[in-house]
N, C-alpha and C. Protein backbone atom coordinates (compact mmCIF):
# COMPACT_ATOMS: atom_id res chain seq x y z
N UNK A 1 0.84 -1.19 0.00
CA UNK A 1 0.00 0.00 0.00
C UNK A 1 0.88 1.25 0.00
N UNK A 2 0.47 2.19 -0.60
CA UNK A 2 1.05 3.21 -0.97
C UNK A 2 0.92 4.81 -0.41
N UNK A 3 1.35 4.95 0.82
CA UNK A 3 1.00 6.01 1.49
C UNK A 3 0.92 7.43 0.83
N UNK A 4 -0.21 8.04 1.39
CA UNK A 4 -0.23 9.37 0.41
C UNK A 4 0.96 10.30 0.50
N UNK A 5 2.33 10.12 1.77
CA UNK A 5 2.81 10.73 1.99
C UNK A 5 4.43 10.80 1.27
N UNK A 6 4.26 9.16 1.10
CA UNK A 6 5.18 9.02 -0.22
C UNK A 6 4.91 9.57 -1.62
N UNK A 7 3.56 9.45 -1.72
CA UNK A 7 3.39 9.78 -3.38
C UNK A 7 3.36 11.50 -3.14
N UNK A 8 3.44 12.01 -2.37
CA UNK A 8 3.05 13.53 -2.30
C UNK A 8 4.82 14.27 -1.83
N UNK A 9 5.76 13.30 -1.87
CA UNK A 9 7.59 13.34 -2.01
C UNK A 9 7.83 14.23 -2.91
N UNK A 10 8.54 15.27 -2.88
CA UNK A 10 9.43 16.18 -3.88
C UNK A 10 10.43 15.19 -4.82
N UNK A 11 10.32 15.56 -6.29
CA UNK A 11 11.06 14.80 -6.56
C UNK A 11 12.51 15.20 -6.55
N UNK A 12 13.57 14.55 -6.50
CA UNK A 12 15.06 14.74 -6.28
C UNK A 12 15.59 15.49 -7.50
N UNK A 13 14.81 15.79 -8.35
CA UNK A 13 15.40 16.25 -9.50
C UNK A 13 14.72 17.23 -10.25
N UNK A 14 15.21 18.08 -10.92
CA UNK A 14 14.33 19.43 -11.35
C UNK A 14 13.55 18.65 -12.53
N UNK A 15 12.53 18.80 -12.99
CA UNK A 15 11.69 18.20 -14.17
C UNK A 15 12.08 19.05 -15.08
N UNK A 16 12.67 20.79 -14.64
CA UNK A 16 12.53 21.36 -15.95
C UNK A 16 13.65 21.29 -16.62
N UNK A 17 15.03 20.29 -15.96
CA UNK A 17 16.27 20.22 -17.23
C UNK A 17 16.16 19.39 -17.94
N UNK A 18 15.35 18.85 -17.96
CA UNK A 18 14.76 17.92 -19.21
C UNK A 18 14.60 18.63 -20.13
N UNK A 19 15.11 18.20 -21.49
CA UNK A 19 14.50 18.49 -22.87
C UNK A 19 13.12 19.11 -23.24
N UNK A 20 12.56 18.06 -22.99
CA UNK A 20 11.01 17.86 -23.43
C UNK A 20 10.08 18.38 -22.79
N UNK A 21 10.47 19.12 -21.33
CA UNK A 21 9.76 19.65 -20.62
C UNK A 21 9.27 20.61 -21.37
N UNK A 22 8.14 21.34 -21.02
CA UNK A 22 8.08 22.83 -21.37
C UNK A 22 7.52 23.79 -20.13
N UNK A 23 8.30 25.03 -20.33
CA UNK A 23 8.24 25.97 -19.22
C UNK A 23 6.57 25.72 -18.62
N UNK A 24 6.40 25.78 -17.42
CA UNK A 24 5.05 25.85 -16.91
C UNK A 24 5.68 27.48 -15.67
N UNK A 25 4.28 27.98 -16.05
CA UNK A 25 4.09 29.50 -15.07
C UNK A 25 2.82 29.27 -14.28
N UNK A 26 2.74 29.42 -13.48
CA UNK A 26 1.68 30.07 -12.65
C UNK A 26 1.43 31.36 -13.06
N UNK A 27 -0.18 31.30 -13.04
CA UNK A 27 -0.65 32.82 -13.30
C UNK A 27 -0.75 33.09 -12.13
N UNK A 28 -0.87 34.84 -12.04
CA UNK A 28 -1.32 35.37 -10.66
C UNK A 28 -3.09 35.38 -11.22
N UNK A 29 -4.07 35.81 -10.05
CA UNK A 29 -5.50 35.72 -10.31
C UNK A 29 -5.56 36.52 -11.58
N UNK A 30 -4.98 37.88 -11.50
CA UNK A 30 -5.39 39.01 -12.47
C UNK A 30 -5.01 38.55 -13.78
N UNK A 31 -3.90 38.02 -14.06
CA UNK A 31 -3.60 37.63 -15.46
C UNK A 31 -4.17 36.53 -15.68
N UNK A 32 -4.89 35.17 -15.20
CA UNK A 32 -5.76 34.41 -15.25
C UNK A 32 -7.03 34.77 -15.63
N UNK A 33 -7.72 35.84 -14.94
CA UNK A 33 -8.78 36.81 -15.10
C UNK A 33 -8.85 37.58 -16.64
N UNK A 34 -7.60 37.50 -17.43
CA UNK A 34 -7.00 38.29 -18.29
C UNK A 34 -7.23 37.18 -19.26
N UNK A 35 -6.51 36.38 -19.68
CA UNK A 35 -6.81 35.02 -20.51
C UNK A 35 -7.88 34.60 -20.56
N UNK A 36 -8.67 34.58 -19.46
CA UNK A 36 -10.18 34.05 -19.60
C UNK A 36 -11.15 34.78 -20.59
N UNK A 37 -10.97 35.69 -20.31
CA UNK A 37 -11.45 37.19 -20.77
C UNK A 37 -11.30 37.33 -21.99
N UNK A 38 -10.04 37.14 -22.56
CA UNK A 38 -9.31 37.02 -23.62
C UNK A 38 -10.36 36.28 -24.70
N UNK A 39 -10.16 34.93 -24.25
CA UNK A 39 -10.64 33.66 -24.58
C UNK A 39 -12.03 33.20 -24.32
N UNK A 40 -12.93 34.31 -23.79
CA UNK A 40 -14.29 34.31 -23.43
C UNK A 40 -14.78 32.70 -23.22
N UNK A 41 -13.68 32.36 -22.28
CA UNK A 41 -14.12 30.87 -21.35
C UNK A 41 -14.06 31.18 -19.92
N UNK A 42 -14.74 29.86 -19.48
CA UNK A 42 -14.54 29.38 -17.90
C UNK A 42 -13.03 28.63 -17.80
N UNK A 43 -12.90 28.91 -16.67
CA UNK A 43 -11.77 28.33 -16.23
C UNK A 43 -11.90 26.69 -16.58
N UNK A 44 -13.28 25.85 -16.22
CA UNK A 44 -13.23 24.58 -16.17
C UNK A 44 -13.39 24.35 -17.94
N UNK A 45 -13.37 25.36 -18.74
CA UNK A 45 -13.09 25.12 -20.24
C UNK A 45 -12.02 24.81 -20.79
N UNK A 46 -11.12 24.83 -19.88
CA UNK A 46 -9.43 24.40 -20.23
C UNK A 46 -9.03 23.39 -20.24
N UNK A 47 -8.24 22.49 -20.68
CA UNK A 47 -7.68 21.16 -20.30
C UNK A 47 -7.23 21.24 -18.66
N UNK A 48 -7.28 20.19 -18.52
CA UNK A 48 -7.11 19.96 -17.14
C UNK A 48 -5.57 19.44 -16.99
N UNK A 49 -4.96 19.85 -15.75
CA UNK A 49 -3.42 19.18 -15.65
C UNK A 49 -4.15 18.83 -13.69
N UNK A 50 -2.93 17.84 -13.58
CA UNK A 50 -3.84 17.72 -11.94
C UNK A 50 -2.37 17.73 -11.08
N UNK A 51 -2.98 18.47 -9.89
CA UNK A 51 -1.93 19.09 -9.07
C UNK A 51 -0.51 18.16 -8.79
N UNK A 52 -1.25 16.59 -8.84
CA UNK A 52 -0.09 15.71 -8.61
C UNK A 52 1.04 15.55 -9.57
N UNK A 53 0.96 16.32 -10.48
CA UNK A 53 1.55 16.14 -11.68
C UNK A 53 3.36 17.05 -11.39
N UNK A 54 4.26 16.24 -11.50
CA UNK A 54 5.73 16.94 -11.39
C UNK A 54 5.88 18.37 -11.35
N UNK A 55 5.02 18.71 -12.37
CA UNK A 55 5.43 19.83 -13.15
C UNK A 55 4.51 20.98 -12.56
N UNK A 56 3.72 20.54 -12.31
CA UNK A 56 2.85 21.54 -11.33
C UNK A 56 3.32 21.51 -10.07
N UNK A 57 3.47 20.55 -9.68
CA UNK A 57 3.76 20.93 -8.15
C UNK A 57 5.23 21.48 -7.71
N UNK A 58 6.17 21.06 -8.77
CA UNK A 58 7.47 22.48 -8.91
C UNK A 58 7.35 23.68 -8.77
N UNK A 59 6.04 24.22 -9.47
CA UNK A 59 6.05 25.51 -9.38
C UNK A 59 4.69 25.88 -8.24
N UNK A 60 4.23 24.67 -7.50
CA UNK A 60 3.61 24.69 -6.51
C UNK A 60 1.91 25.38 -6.41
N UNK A 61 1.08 24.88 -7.67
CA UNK A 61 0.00 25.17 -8.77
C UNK A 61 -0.97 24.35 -7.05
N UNK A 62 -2.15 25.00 -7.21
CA UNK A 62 -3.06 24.44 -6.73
C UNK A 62 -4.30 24.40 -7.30
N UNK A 63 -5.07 23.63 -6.72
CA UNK A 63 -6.28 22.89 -7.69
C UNK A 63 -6.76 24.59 -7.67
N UNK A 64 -7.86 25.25 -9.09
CA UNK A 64 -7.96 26.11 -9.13
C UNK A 64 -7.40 27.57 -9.64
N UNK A 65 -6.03 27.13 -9.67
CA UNK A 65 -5.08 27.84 -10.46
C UNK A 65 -5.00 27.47 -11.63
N UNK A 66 -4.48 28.64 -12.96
CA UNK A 66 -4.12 28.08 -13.95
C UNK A 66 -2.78 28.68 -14.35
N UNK A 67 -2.27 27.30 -15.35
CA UNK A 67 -0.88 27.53 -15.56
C UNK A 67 -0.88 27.70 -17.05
N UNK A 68 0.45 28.20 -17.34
CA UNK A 68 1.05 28.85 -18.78
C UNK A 68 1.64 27.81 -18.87
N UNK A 69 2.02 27.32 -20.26
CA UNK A 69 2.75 26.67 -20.13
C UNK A 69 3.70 26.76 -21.68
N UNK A 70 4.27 27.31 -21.73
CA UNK A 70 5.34 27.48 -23.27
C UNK A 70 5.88 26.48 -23.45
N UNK A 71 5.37 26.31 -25.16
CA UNK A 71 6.42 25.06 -25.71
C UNK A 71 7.14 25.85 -27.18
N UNK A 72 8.33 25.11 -27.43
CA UNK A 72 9.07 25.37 -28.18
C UNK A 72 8.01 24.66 -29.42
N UNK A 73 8.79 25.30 -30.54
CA UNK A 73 8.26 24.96 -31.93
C UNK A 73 9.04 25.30 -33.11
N UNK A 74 9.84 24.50 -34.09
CA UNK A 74 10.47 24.89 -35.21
C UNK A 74 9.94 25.69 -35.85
N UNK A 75 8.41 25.45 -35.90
CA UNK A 75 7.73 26.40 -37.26
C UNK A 75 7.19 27.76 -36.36
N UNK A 76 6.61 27.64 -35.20
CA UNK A 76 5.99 28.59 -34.65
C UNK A 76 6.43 29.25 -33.67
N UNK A 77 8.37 29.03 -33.39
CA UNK A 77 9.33 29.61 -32.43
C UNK A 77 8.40 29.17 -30.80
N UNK A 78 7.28 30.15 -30.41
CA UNK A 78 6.86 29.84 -29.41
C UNK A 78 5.61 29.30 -29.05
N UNK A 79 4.72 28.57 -28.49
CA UNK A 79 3.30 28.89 -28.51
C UNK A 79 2.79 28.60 -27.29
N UNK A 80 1.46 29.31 -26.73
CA UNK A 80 1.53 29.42 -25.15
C UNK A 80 -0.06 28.84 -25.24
N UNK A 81 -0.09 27.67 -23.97
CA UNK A 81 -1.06 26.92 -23.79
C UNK A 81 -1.63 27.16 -22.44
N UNK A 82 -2.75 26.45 -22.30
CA UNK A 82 -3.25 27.06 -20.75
C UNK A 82 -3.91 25.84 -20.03
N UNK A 83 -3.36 25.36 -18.95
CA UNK A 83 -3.96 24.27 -18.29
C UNK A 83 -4.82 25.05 -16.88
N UNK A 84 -5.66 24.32 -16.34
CA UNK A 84 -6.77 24.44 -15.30
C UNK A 84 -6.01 23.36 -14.41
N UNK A 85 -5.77 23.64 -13.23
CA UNK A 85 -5.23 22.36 -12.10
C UNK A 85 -6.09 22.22 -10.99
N UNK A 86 -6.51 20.86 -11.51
CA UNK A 86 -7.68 19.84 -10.65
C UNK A 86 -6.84 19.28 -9.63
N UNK A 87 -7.92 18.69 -8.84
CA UNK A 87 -7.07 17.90 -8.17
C UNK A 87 -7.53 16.27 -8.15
N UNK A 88 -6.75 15.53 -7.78
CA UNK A 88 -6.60 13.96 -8.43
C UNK A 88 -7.73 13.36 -8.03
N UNK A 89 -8.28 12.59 -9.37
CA UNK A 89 -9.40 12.31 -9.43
C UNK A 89 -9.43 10.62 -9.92
């Protein structure tokens, strides 16, 4: 059995010197408020990422927050995506 206190462990290693990672940001409320707005959605209109996830919890995302997340692209240099963070379901 698998204690929640193990699975909820920092991992020993940064996720973001990985390659393949791509930058994840935390929004503050107002620039969240800003994208939504933008994008004339609800927050729960976003893909979902869930708090247990490496990469969120690096930058320490809670259910309710949403994150930026930049990925690289040959053709499109940058492009910026937007996850909603649930919590594990």
């Amino acid at each position: 059995m698998v204690k929640k206190q193990d699975k909820e462990k920092e991992p020993s290693y940064d996720v973001f010197q990985h390659e393949l990672v791509p930058q994840h940001i935390l929004l503050k409320p107002e620039e969240a408020k800003d994208v939504l707005g933008q994008y004339h959605i609800k927050p729960f209109q976003l893909p979902y990422i869930k708090s247990s996830d490496p990469a969120a919890r690096s930058v320490k995302a809670k259910p309710g927050d949403i994150l930026k997340v930049v990925r690289r692209s040959q053709t499109a240099g940058e492009s910026d995506f937007y996850r909603y963070v649930v919590e594990e379901f």
